[in-house]
N, C-alpha and C. Protein backbone atom coordinates (compact mmCIF):
# COMPACT_ATOMS: atom_id res chain seq x y z
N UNK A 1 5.46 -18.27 -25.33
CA UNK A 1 4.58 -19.00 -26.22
C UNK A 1 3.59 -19.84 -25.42
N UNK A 2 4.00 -20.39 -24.19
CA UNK A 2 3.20 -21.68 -23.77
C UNK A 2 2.01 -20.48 -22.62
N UNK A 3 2.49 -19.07 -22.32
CA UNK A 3 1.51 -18.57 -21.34
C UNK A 3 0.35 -18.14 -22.82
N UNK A 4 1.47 -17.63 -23.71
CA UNK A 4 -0.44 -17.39 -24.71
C UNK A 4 -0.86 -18.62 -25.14
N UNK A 5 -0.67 -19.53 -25.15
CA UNK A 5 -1.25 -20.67 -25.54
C UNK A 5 -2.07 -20.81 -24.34
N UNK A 6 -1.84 -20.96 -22.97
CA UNK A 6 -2.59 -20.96 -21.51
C UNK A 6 -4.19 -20.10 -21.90
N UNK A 7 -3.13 -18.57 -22.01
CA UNK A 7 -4.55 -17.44 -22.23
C UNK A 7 -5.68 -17.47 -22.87
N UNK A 8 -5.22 -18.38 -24.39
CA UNK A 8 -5.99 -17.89 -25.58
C UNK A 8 -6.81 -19.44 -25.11
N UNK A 9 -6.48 -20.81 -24.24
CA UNK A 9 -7.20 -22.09 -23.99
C UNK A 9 -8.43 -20.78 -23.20
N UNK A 10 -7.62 -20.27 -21.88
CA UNK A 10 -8.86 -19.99 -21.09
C UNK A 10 -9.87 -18.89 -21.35
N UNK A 11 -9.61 -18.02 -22.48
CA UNK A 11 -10.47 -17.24 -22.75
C UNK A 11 -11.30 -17.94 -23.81
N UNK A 12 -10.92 -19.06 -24.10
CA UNK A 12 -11.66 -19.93 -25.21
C UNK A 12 -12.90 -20.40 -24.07
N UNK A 13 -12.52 -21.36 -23.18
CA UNK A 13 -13.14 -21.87 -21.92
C UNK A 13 -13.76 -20.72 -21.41
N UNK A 14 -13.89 -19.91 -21.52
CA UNK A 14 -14.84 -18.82 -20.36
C UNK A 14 -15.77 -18.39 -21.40
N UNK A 15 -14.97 -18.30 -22.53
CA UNK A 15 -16.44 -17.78 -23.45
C UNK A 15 -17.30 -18.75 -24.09
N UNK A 16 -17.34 -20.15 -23.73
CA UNK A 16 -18.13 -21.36 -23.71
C UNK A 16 -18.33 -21.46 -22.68
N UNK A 17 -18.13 -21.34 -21.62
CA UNK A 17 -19.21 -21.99 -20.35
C UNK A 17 -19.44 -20.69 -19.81
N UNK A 18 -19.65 -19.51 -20.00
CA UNK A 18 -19.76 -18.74 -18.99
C UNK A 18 -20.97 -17.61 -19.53
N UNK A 19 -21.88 -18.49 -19.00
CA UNK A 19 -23.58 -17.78 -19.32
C UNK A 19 -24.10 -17.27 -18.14
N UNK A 20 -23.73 -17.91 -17.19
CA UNK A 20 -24.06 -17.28 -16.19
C UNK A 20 -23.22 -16.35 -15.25
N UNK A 21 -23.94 -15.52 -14.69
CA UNK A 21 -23.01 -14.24 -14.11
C UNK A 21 -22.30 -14.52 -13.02
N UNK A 22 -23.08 -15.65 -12.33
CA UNK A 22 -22.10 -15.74 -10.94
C UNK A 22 -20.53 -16.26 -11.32
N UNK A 23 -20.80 -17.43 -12.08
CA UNK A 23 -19.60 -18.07 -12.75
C UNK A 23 -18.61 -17.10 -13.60
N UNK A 24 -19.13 -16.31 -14.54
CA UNK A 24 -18.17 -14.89 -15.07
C UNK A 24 -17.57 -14.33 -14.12
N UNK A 25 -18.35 -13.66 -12.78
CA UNK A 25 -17.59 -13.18 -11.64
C UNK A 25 -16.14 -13.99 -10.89
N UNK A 26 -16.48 -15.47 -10.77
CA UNK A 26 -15.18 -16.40 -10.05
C UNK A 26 -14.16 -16.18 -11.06
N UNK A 27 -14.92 -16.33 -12.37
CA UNK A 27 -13.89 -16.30 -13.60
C UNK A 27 -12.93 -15.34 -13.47
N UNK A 28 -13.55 -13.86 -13.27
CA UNK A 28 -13.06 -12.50 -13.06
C UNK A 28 -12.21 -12.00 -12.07
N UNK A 29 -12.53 -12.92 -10.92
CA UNK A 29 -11.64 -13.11 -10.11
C UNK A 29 -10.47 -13.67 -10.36
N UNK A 30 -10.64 -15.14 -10.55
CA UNK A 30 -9.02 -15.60 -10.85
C UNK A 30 -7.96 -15.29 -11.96
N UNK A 31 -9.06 -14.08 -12.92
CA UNK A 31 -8.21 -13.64 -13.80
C UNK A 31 -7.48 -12.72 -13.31
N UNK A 32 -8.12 -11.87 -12.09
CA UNK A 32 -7.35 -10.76 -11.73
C UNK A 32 -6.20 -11.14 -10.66
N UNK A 33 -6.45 -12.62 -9.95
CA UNK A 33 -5.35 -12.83 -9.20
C UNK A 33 -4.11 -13.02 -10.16
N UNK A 34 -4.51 -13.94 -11.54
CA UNK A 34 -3.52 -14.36 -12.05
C UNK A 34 -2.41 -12.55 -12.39
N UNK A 35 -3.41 -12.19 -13.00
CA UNK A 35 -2.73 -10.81 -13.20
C UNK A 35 -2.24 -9.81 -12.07
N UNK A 36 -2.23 -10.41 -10.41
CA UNK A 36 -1.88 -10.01 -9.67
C UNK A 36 -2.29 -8.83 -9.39
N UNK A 37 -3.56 -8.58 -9.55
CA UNK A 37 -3.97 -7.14 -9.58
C UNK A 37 -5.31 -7.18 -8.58
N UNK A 38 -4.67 -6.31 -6.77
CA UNK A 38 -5.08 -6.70 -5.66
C UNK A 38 -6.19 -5.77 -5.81
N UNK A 39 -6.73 -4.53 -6.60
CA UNK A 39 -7.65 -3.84 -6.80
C UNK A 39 -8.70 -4.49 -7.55
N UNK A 40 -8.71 -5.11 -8.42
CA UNK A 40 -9.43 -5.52 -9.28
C UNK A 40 -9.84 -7.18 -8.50
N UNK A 41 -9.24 -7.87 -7.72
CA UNK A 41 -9.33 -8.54 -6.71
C UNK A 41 -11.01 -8.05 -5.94
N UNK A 42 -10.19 -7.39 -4.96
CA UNK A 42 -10.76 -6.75 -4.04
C UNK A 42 -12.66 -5.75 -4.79
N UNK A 43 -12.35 -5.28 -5.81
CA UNK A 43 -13.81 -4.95 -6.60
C UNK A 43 -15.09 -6.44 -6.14
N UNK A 44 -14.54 -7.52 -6.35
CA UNK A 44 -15.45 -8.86 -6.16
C UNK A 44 -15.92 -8.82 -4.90
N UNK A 45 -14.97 -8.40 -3.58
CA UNK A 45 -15.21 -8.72 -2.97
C UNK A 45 -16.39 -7.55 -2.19
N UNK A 46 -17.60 -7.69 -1.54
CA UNK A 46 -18.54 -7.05 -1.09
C UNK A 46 -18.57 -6.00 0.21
N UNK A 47 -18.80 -5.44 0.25
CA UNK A 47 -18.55 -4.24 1.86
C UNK A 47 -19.31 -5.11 2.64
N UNK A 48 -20.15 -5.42 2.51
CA UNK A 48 -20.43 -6.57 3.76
C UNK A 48 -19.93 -7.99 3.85
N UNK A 49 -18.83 -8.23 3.53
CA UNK A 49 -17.70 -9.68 3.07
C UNK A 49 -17.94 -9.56 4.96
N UNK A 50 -18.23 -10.78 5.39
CA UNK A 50 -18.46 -11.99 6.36
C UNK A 50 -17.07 -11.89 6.87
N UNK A 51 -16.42 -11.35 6.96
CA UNK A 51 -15.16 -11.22 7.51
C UNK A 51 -14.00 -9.55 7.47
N UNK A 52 -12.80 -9.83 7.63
CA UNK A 52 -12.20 -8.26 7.51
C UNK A 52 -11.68 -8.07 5.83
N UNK A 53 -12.11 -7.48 5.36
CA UNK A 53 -11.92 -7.01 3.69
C UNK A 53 -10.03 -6.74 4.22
N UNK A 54 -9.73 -5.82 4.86
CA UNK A 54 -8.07 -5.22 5.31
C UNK A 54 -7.54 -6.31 5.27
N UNK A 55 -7.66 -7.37 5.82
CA UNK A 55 -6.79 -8.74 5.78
C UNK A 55 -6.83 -9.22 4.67
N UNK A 56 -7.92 -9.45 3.68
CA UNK A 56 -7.99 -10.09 2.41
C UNK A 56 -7.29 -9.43 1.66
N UNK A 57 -7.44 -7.85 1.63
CA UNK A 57 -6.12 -7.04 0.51
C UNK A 57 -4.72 -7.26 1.24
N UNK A 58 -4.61 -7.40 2.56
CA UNK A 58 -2.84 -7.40 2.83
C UNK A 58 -2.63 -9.18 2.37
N UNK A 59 -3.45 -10.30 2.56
CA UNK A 59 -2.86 -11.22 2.56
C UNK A 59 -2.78 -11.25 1.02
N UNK A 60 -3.37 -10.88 -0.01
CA UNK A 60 -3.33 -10.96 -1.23
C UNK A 60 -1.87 -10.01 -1.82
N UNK A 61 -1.83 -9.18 -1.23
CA UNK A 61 -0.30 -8.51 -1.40
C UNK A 61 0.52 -9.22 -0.99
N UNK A 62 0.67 -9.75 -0.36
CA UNK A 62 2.14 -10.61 0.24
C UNK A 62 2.00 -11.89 -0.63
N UNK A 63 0.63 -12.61 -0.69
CA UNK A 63 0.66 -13.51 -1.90
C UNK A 63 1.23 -12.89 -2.98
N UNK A 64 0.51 -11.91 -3.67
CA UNK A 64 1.15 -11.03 -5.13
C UNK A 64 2.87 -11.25 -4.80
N UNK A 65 3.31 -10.72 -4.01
CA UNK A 65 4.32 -10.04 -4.03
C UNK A 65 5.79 -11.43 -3.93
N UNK A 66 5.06 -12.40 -3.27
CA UNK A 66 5.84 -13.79 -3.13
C UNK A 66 5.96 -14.78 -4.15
N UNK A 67 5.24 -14.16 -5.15
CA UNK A 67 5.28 -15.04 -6.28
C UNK A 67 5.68 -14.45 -7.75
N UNK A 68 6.07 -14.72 -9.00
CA UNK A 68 6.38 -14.10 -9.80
C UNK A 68 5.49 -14.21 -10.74
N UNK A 69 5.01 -15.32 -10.70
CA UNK A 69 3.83 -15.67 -11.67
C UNK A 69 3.34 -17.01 -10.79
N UNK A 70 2.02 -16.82 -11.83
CA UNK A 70 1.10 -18.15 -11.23
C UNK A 70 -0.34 -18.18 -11.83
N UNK A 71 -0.43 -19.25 -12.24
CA UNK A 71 -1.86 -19.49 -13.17
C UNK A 71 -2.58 -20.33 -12.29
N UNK A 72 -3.83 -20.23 -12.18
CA UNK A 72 -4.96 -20.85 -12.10
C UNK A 72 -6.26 -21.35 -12.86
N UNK A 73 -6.60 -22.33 -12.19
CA UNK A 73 -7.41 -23.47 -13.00
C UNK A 73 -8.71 -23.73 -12.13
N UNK A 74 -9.81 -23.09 -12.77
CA UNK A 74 -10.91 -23.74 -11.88
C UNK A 74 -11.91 -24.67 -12.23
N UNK A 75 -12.24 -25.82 -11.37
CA UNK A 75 -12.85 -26.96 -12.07
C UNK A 75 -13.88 -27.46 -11.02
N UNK A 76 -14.54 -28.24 -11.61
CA UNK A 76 -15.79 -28.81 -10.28
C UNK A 76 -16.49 -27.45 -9.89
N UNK A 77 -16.85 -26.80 -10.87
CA UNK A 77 -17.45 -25.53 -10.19
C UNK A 77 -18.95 -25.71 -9.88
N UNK A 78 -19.67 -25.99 -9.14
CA UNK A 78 -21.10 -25.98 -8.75
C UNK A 78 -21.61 -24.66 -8.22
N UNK A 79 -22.65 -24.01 -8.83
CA UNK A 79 -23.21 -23.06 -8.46
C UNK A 79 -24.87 -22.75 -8.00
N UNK A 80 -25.30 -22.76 -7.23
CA UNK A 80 -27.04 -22.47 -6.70
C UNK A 80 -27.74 -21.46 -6.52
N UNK A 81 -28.24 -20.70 -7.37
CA UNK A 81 -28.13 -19.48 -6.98
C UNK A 81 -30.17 -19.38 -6.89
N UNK A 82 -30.17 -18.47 -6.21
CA UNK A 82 -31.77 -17.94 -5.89
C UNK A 82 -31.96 -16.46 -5.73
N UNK A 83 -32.95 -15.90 -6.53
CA UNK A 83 -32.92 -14.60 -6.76
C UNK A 83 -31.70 -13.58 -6.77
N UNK A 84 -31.37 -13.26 -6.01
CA UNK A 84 -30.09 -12.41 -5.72
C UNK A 84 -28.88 -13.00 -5.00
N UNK A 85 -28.90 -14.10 -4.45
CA UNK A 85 -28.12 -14.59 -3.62
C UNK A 85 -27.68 -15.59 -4.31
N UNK A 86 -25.94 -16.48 -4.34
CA UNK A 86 -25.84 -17.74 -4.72
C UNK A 86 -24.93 -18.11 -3.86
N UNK A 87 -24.69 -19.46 -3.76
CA UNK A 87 -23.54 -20.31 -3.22
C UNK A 87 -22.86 -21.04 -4.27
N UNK A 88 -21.44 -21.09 -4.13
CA UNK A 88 -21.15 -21.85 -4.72
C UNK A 88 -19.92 -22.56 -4.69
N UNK A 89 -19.13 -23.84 -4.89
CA UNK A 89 -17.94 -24.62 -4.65
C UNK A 89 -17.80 -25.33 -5.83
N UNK A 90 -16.05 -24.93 -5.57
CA UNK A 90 -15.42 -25.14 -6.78
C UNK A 90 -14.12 -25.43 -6.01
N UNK A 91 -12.90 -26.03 -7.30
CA UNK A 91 -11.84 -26.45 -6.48
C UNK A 91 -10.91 -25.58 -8.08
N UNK A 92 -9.70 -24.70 -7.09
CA UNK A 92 -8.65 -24.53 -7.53
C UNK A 92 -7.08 -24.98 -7.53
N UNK A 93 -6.49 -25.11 -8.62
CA UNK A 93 -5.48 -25.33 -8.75
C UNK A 93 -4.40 -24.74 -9.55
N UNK A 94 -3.66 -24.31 -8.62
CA UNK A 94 -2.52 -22.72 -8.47
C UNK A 94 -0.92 -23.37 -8.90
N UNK A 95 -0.88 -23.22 -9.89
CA UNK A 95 1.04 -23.86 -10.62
C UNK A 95 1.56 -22.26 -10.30
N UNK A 96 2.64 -22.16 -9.62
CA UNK A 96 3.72 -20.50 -9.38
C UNK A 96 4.83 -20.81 -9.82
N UNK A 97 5.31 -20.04 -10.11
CA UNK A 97 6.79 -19.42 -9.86
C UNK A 97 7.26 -18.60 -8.11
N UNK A 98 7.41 -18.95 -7.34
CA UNK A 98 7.67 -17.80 -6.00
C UNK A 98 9.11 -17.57 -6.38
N UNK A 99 9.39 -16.05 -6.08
CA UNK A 99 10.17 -15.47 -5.56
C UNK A 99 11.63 -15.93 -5.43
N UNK A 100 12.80 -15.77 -5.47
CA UNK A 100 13.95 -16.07 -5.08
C UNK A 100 14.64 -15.46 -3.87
N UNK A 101 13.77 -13.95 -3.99
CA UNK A 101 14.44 -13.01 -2.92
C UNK A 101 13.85 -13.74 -1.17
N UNK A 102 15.11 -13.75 -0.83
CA UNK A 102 14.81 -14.05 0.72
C UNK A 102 14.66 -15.69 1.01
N UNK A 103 15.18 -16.27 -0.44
CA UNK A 103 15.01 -17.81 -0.06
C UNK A 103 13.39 -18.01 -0.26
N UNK A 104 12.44 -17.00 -0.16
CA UNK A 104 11.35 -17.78 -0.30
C UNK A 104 10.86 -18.88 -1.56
N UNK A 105 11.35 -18.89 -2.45
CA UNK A 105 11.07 -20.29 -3.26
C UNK A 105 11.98 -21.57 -2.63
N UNK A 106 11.98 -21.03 -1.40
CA UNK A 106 12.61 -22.76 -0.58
C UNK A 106 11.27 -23.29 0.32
N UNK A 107 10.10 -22.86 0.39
CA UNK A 107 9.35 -22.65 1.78
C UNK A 107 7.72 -22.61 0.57
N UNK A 108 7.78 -21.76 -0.56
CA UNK A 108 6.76 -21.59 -1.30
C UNK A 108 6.52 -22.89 -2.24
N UNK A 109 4.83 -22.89 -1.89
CA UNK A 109 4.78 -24.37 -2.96
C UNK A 109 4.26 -23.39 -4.27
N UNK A 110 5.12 -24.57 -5.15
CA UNK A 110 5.02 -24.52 -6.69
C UNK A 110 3.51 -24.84 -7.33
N UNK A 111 3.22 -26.07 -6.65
CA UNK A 111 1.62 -26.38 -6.81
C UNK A 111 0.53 -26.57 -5.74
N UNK A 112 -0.38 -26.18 -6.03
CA UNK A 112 -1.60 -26.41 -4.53
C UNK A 112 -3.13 -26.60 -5.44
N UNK A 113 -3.74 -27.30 -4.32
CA UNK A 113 -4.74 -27.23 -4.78
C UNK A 113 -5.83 -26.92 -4.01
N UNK A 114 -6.67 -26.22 -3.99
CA UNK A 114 -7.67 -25.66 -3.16
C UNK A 114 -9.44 -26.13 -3.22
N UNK A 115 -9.96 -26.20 -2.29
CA UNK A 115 -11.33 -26.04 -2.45
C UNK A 115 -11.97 -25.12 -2.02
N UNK A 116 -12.60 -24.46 -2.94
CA UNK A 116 -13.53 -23.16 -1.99
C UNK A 116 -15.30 -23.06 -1.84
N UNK A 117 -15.61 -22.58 -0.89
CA UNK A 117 -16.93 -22.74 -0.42
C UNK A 117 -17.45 -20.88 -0.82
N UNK A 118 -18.16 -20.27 -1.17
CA UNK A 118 -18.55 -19.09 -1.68
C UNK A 118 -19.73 -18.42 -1.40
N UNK A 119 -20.19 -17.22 -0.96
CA UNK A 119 -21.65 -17.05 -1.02
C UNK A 119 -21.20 -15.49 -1.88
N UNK A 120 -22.15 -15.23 -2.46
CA UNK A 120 -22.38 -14.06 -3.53
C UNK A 120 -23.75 -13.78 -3.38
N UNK A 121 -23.58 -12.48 -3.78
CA UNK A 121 -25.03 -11.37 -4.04
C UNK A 121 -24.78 -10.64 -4.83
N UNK A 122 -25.85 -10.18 -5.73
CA UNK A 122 -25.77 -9.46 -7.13
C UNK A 122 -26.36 -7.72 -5.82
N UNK A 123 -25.06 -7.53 -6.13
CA UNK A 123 -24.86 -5.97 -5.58
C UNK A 123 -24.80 -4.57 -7.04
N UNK A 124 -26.09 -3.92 -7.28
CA UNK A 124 -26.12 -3.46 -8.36
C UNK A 124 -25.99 -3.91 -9.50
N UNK A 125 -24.56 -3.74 -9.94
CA UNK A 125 -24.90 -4.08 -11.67
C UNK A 125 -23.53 -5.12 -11.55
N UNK A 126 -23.46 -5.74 -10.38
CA UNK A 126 -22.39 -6.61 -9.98
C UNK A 126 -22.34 -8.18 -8.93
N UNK A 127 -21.79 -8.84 -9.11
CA UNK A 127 -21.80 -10.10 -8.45
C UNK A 127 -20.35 -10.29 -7.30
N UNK A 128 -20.92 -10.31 -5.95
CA UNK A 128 -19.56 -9.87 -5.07
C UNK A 128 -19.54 -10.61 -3.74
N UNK A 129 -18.66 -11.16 -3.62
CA UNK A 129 -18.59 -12.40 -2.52
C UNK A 129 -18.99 -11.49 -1.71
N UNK A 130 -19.75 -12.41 -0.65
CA UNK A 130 -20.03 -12.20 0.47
C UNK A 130 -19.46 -13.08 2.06
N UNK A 131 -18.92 -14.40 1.37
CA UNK A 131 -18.64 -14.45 2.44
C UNK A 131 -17.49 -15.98 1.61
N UNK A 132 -16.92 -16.41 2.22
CA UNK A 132 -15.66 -17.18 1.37
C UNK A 132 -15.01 -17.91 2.50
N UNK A 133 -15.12 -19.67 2.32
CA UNK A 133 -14.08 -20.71 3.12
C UNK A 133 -13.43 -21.36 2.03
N UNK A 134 -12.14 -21.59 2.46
CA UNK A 134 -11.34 -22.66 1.35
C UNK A 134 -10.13 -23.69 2.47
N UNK A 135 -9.86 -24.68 1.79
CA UNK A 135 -9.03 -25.53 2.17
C UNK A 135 -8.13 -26.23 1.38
N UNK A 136 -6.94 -26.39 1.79
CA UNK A 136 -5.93 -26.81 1.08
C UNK A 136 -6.23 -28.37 0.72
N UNK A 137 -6.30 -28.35 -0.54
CA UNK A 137 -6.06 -30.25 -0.95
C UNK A 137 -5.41 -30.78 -0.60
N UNK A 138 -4.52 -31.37 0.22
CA UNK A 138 -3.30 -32.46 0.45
C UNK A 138 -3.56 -33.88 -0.49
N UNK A 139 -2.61 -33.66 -1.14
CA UNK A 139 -2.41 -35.78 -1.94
C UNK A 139 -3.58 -35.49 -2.67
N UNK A 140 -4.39 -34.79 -3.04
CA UNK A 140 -5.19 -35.04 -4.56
C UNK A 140 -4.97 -34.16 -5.48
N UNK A 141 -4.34 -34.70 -6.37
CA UNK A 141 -3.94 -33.94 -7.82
C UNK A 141 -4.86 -34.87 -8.99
């Protein structure tokens, strides 16, 4: 009851603030992490991603795979965008369930909070990181 109550808040929230495409795309993203789905992930991310795409799908599998569930919340989202290109920072915050197998829910945090730094380009008929920094919040909730 309380995850469709979660769903039906954030699909309420995305279909009020989300006019613009870059912001639908982050949206699209954290829907697909929530749904743990490293393909639909990985679609956002761009063939020219500023870094190794192979590491972003394995570390996102071992994330997937260490957790049982986990919702996300994105807030403070600022976005700048110019012709085809945007930047943008926003801060997430990730409530899980991890894993039991292997002890890892002794070692896995339950809550985190993140800030991320973003660059995007409208690649065809699509909006797809290009290049991505984030950092862990410590002590601000």
């Amino acid at each position: 009851m309380r995850r469709a109550f979660v769903l039906a808040f954030l699909l309420l929230f995305a279909c009020r603030e989300s006019e613009d495409p870059v912001v639908r795309t982050i949206e699209a993203i954290a829907e697909a992490a929530e749904d743990r789905d490293v393909e639909d992930v990985m679609q956002y991310v761009s063939t020219t991603y500023e870094g190794n795409r192979g590491e972003i799908e394995a570390s996102l599998r071992r994330y997937f795979f260490a957790y049982q569930s986990f919702d996300l919340s994105i807030s403070n989202l600022e976005n700048h965008r110019s012709g085809d290109e945007s930047w943008a920072t926003f801060r997430v915050k990730m409530i899980g369930v991890p894993k039991t197998v292997g002890g890892m829910d002794q070692y896995l945090p339950r809550a985190a909070d993140y800030r991320f730094e973003v660059s995007l380009r409208e690649e065809g008929d699509a909006w797809r990181v290009t290049s991505a920094r984030w950092e862990e919040l410590r002590g601000l909730n």
